[in-house]
N, C-alpha and C. Protein backbone atom coordinates (compact mmCIF):
# COMPACT_ATOMS: atom_id res chain seq x y z
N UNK A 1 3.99 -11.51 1.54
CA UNK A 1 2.81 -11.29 0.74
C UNK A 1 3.13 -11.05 -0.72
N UNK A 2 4.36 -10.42 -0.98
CA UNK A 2 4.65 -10.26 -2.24
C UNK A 2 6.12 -10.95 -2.68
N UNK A 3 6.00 -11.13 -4.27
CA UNK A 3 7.21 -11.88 -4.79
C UNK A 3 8.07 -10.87 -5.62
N UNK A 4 7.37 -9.52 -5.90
CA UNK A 4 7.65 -8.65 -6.60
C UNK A 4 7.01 -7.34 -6.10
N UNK A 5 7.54 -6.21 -6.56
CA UNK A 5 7.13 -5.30 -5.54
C UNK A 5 5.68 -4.71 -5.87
N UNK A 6 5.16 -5.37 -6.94
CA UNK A 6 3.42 -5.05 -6.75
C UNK A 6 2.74 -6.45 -7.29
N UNK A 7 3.39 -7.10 -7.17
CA UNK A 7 2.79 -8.84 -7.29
C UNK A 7 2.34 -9.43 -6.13
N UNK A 8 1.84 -9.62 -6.06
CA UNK A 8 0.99 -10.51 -4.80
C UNK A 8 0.75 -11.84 -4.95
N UNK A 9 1.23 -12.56 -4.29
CA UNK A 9 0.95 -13.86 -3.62
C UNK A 9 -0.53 -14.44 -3.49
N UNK A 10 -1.27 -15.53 -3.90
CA UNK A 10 -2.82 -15.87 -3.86
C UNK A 10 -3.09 -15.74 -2.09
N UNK A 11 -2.46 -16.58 -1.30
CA UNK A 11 -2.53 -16.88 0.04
C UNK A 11 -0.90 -16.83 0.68
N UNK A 12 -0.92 -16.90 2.02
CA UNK A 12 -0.29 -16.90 2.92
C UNK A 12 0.48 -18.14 2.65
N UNK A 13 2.00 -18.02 2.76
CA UNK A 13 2.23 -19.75 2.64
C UNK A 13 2.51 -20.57 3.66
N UNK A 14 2.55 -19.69 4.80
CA UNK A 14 2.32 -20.06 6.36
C UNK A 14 0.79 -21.18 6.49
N UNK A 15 -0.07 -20.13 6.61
CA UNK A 15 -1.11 -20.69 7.28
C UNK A 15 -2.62 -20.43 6.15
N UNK A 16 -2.09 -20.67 4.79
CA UNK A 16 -3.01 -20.38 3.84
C UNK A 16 -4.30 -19.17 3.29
N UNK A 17 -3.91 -18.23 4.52
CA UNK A 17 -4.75 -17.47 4.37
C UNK A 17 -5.00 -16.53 2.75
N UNK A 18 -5.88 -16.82 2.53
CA UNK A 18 -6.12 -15.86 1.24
C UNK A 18 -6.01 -14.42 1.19
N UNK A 19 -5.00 -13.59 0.60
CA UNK A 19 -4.85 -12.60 0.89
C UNK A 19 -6.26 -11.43 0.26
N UNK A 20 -6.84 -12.10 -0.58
CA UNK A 20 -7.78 -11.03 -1.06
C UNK A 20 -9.51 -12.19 -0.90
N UNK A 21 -9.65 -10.99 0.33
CA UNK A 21 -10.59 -11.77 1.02
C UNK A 21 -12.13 -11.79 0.29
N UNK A 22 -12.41 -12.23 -0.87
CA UNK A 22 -13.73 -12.35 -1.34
C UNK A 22 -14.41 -11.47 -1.93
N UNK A 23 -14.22 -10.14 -1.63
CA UNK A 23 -14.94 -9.25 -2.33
C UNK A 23 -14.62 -8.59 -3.32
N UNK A 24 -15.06 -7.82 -4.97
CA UNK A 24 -14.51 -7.41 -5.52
C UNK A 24 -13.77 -5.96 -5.71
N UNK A 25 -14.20 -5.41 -4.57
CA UNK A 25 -13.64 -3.88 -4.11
C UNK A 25 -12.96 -4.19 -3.10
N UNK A 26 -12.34 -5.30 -2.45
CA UNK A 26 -11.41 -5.53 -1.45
C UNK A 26 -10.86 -4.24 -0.57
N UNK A 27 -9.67 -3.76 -2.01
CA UNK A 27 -8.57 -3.11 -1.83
C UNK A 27 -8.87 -2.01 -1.67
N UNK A 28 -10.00 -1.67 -2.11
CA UNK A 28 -10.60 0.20 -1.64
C UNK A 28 -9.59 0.63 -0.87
N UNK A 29 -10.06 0.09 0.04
CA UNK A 29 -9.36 0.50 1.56
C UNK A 29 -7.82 0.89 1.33
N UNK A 30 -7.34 -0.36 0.87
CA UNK A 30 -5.85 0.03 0.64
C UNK A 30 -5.17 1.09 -0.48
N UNK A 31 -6.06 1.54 -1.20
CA UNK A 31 -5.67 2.13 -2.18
C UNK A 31 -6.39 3.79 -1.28
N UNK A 32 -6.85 4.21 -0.41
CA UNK A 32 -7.44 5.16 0.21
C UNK A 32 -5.90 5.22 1.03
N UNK A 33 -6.04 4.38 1.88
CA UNK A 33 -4.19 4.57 2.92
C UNK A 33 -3.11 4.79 1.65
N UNK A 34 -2.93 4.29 0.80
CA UNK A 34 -1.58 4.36 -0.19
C UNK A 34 -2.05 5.93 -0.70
N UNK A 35 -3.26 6.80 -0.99
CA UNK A 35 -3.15 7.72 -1.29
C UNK A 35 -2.97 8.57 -0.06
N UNK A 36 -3.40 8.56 1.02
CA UNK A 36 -3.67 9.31 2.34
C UNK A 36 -1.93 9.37 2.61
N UNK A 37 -1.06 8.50 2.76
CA UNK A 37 0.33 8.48 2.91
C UNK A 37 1.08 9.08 2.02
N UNK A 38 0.72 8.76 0.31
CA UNK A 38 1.28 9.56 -0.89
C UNK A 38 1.41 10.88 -0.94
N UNK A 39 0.12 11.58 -0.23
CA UNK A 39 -0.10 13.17 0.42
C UNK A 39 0.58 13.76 1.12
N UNK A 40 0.64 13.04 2.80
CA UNK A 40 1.35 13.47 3.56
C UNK A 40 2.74 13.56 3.27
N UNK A 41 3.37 12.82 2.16
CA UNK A 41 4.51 12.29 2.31
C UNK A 41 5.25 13.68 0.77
N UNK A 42 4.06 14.35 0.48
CA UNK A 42 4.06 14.73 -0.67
C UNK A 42 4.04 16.87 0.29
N UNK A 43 2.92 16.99 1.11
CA UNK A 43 2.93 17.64 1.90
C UNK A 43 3.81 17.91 3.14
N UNK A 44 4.34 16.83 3.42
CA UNK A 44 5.75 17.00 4.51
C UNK A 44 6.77 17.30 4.08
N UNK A 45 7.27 17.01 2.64
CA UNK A 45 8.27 17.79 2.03
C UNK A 45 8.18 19.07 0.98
N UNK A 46 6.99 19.50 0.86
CA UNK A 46 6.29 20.63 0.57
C UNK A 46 6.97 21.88 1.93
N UNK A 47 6.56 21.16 3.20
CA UNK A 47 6.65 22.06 4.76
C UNK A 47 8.30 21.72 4.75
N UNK A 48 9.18 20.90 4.49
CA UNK A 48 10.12 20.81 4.51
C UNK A 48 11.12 21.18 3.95
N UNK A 49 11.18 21.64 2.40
CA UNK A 49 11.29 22.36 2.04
C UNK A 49 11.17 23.76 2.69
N UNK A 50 9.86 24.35 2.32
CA UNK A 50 9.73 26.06 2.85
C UNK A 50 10.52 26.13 4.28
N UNK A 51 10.37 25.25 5.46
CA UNK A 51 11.16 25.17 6.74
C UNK A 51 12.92 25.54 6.33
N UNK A 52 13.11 24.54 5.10
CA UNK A 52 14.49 24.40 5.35
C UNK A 52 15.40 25.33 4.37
N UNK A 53 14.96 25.90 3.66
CA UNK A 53 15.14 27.08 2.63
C UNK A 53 14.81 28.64 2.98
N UNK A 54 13.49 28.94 4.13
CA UNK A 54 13.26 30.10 4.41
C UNK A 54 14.50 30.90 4.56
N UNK A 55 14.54 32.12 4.12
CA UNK A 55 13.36 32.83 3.26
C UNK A 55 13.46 32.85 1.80
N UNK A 56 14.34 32.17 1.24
CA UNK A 56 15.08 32.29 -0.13
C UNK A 56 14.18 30.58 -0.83
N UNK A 57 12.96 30.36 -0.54
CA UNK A 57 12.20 28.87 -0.66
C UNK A 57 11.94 29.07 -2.50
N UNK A 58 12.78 27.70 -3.20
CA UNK A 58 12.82 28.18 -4.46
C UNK A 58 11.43 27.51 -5.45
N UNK A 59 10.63 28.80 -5.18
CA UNK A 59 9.36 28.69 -5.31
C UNK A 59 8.80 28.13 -7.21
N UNK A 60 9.69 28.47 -7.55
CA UNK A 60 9.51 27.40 -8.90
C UNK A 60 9.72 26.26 -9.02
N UNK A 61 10.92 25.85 -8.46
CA UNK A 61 11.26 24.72 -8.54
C UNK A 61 10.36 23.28 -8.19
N UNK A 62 10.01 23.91 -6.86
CA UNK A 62 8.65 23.38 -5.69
C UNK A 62 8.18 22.31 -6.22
N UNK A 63 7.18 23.05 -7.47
CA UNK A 63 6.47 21.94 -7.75
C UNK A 63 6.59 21.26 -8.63
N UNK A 64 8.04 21.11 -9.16
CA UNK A 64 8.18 20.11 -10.13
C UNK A 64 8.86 18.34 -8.78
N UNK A 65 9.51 19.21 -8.08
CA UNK A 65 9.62 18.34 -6.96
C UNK A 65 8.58 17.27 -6.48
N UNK A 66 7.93 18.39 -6.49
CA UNK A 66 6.76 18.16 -5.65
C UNK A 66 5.64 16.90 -6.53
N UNK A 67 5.76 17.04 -7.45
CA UNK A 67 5.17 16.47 -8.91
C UNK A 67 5.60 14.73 -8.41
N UNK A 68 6.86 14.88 -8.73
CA UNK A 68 7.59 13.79 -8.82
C UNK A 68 7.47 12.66 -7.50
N UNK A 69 7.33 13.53 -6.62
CA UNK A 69 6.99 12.44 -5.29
C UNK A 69 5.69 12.38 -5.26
N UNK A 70 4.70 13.25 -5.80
CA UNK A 70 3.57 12.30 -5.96
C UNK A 70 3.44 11.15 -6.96
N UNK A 71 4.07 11.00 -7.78
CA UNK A 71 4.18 9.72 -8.83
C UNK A 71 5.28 8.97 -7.99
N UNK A 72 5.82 9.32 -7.67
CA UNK A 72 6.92 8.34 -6.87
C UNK A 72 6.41 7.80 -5.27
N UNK A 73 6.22 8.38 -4.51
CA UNK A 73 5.64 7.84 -3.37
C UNK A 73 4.46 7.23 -3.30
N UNK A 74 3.29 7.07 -4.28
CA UNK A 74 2.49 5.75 -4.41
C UNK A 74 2.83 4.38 -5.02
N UNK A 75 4.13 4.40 -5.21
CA UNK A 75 4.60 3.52 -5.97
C UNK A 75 5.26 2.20 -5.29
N UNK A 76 6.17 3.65 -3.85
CA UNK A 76 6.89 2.86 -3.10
C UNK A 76 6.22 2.48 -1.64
N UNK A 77 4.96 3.35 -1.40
CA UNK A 77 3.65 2.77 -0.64
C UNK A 77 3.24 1.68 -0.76
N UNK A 78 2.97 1.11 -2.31
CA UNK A 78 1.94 0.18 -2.37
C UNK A 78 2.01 -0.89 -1.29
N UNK A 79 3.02 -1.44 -1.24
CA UNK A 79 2.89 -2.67 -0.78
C UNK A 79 2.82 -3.02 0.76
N UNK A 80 3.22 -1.90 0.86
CA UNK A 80 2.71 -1.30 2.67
C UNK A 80 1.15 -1.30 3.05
N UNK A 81 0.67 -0.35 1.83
CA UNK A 81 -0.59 -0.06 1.76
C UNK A 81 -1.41 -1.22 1.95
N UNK A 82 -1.53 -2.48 1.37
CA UNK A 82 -2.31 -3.36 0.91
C UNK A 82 -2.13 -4.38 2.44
N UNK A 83 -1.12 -4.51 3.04
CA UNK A 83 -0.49 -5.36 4.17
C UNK A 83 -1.09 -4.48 4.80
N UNK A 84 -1.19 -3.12 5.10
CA UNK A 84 -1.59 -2.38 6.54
C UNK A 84 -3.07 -2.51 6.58
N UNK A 85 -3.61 -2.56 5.08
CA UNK A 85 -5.34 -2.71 4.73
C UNK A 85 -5.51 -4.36 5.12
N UNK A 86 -4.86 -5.24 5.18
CA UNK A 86 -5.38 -6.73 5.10
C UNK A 86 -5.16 -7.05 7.35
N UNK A 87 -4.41 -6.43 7.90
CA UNK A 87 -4.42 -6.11 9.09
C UNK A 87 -5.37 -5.45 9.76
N UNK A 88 -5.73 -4.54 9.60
CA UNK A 88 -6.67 -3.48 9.69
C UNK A 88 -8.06 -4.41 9.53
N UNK A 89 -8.36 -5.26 8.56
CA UNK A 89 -9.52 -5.67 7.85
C UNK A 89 -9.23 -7.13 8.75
N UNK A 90 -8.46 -7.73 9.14
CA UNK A 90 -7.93 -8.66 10.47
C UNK A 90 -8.81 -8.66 11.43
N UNK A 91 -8.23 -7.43 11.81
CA UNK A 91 -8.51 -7.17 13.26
C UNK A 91 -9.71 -6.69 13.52
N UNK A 92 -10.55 -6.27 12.53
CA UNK A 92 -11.80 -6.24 12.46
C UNK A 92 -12.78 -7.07 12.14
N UNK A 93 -12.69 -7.39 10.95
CA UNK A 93 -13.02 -8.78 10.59
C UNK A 93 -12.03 -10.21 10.90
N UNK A 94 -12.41 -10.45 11.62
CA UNK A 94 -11.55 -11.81 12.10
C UNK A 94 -11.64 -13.35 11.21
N UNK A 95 -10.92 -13.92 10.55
CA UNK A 95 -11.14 -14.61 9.29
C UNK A 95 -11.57 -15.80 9.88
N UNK A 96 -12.74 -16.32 8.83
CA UNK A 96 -13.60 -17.56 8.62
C UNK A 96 -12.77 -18.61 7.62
N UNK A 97 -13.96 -19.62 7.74
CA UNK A 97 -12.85 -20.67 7.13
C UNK A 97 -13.12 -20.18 5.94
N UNK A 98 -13.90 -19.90 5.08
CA UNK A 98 -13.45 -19.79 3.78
C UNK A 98 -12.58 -18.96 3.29
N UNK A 99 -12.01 -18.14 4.32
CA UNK A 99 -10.80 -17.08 4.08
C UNK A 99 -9.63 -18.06 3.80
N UNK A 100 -9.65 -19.15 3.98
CA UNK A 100 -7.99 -19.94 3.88
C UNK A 100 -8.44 -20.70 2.51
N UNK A 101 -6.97 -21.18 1.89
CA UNK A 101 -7.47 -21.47 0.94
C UNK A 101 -7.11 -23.29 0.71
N UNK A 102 -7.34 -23.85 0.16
CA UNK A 102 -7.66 -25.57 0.74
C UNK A 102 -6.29 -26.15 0.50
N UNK A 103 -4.98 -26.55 1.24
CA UNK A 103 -4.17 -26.92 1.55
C UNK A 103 -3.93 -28.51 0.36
N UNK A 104 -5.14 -29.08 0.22
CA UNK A 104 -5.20 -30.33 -0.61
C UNK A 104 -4.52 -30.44 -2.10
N UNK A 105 -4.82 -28.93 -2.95
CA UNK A 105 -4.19 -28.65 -3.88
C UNK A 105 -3.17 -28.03 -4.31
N UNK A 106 -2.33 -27.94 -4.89
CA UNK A 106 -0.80 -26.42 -4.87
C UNK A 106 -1.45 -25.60 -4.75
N UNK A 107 -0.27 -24.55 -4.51
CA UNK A 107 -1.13 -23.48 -4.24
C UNK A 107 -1.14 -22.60 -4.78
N UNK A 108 -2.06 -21.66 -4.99
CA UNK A 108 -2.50 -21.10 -6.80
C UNK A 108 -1.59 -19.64 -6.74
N UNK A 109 -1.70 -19.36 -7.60
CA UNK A 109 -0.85 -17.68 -8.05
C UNK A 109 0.73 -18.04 -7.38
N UNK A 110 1.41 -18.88 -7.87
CA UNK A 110 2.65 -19.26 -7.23
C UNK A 110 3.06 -18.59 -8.71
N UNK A 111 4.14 -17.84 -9.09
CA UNK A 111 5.28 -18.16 -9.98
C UNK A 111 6.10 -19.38 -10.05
């Protein structure tokens, strides 16, 4: 799906599917999971920390840590995020033909 780690591909080069299926809020979704994961992932080493330091947990430090993997772990989400949202949105919505994109011409958003 991607050529770069937040570049995206127009369609599938398998079986043409268009990865951004028609609407202009698509990605909502995926940008809700990339934050919902950024949290946990931000909160599990919050608990991981205090777990693994008790009782001496170096309570200043915390949240500069803590800072940093929230700017850092949406970053290295994204592209998870957007693939787990276009699955999800799959398997629910099951794709029509105008979801593919027409095989007759190259195929667009190529580098």
């Amino acid at each position: 799906m991607f050529y770069r780690w937040i570049k995206q591909y127009e369609e599938c080069a398998a079986c043409g599917l268009l990865f951004n299926r028609g609407e202009a809020d698509y990605y909502i979704g995926a940008y809700t999971i990339n934050l919902i994961i950024a949290e946990l992932i931000v909160v599990g080493g919050m608990i991981a920390v205090i777990v693994g330091k008790w009782p001496d947990v170096p309570w200043e430090a915390m949240p500069w840590g803590l800072a940093a993997t929230a700017i850092v772990g949406p970053l290295v989400t994204y592209p998870y995020s957007k693939s787990v949202w276009l699955a999800l949105d799959l398997r629910f919505r099951p794709p029509e033909p105008k979801d593919f994109a027409n095989f007759d011409a190259p195929p667009a958003g190529r580098p």
